[in-house]
Protein backbone atom coordinates (compact mmCIF):
# COMPACT_ATOMS: atom_id res chain seq x y z
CA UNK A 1 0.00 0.00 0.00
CA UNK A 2 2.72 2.57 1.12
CA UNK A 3 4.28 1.51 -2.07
CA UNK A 4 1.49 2.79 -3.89
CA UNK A 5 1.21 5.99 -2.52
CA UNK A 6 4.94 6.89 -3.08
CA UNK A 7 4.49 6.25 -7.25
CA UNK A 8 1.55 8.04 -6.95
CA UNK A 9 3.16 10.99 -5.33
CA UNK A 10 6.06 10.89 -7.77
CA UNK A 11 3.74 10.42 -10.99
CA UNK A 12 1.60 13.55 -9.41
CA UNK A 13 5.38 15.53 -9.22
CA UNK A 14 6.49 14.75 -13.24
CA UNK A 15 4.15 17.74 -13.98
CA UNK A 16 6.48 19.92 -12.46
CA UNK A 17 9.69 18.52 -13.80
CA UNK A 18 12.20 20.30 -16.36
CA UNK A 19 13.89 17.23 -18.30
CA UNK A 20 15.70 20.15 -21.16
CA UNK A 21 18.37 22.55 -19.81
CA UNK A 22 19.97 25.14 -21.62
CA UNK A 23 23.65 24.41 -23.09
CA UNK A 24 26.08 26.04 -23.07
CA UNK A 25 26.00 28.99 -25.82
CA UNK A 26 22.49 28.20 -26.72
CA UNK A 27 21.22 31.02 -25.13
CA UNK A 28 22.77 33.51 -26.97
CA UNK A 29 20.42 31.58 -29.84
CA UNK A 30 17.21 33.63 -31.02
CA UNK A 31 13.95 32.20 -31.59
CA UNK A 32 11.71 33.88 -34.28
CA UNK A 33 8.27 33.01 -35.74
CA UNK A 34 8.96 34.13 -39.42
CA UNK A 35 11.74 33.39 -41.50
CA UNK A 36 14.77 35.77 -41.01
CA UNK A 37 15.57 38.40 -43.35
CA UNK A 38 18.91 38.48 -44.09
CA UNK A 39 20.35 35.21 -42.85
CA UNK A 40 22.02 32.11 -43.91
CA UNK A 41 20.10 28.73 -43.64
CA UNK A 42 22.64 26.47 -41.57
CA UNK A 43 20.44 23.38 -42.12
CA UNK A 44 17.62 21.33 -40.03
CA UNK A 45 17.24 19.54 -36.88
CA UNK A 46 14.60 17.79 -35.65
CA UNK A 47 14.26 17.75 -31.58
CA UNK A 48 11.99 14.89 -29.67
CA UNK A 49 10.80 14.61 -26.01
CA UNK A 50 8.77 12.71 -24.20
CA UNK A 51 4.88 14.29 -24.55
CA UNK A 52 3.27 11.81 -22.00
CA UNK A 53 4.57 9.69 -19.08
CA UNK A 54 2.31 5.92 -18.93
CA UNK A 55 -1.10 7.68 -18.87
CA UNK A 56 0.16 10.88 -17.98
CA UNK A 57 -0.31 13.79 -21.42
CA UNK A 58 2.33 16.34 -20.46
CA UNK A 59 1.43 20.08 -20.21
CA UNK A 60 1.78 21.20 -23.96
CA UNK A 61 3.36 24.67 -23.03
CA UNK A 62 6.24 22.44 -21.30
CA UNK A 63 6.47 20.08 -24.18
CA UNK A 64 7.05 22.90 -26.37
CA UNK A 65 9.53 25.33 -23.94
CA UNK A 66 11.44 21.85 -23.76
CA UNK A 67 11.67 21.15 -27.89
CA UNK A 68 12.90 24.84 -28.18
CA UNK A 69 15.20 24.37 -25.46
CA UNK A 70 16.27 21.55 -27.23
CA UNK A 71 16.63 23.31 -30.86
CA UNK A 72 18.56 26.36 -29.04
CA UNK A 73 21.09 23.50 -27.79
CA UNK A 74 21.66 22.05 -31.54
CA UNK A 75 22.06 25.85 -33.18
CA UNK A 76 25.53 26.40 -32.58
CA UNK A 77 26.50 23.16 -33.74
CA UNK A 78 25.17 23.79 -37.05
CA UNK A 79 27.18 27.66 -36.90
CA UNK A 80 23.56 28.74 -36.27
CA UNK A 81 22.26 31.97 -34.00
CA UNK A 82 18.40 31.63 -35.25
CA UNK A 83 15.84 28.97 -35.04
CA UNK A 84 12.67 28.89 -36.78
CA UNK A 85 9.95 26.47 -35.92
CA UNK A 86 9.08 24.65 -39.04
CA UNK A 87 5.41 23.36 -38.21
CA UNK A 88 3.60 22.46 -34.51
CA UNK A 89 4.98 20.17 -32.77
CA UNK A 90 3.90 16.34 -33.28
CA UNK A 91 3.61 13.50 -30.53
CA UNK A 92 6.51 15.48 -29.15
CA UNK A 93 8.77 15.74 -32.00
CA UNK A 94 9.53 19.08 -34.02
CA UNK A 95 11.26 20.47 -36.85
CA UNK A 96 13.33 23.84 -36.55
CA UNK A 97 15.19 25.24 -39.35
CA UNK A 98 18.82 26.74 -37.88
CA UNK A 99 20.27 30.38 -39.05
CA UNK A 100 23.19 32.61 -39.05
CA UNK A 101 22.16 35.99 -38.74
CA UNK A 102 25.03 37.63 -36.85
């Protein structure tokens, strides 16, 4: 019984939890809506978390904070200082394009 009640209590916390942190130089990395005037496409990545835990749907707002988290982390691997969301996220996978705009 007391078993129970402590994976309840930690399924009831995963809400709350932050999986994506910020690398290091990613957050010098802007995020825009349109495509950039002005900039060099560096390429594509396509960035995946975890949108539900057993029966658990994640909080969509986190899901997506975490993929562009995520996106901001691959940029300067690509020589990139822009991302651009390429559609909505999709059972927790999404595509961003990367840019050089600096």
């Amino acid at each position: 019984m007391r078993a129970k009640i402590v994976a309840l209590a930690l399924v009831c916390t995963l809400p709350a939890c932050t999986w994506v942190h910020m690398a290091p130089g990613a957050s010098a990395v802007k995020v825009v809506t349109g495509q950039p005037a002005g900039c060099e496409k560096r390429g594509e990545v396509e960035v995946s978390v975890k949108d539900s835990v057993a029966f658990y749907d994640r909080n969509e707002l986190r899901v997506r904070d975490e993929l562009e988290t995520l996106a901001r982390n691959e940029a300067p691997g690509l020589g990139a200082d822009t991302v651009q969301a390429l559609g909505p996220p999709a059972d927790g996978s999404q595509r961003f394009a990367a840019w050089k705009c600096r």
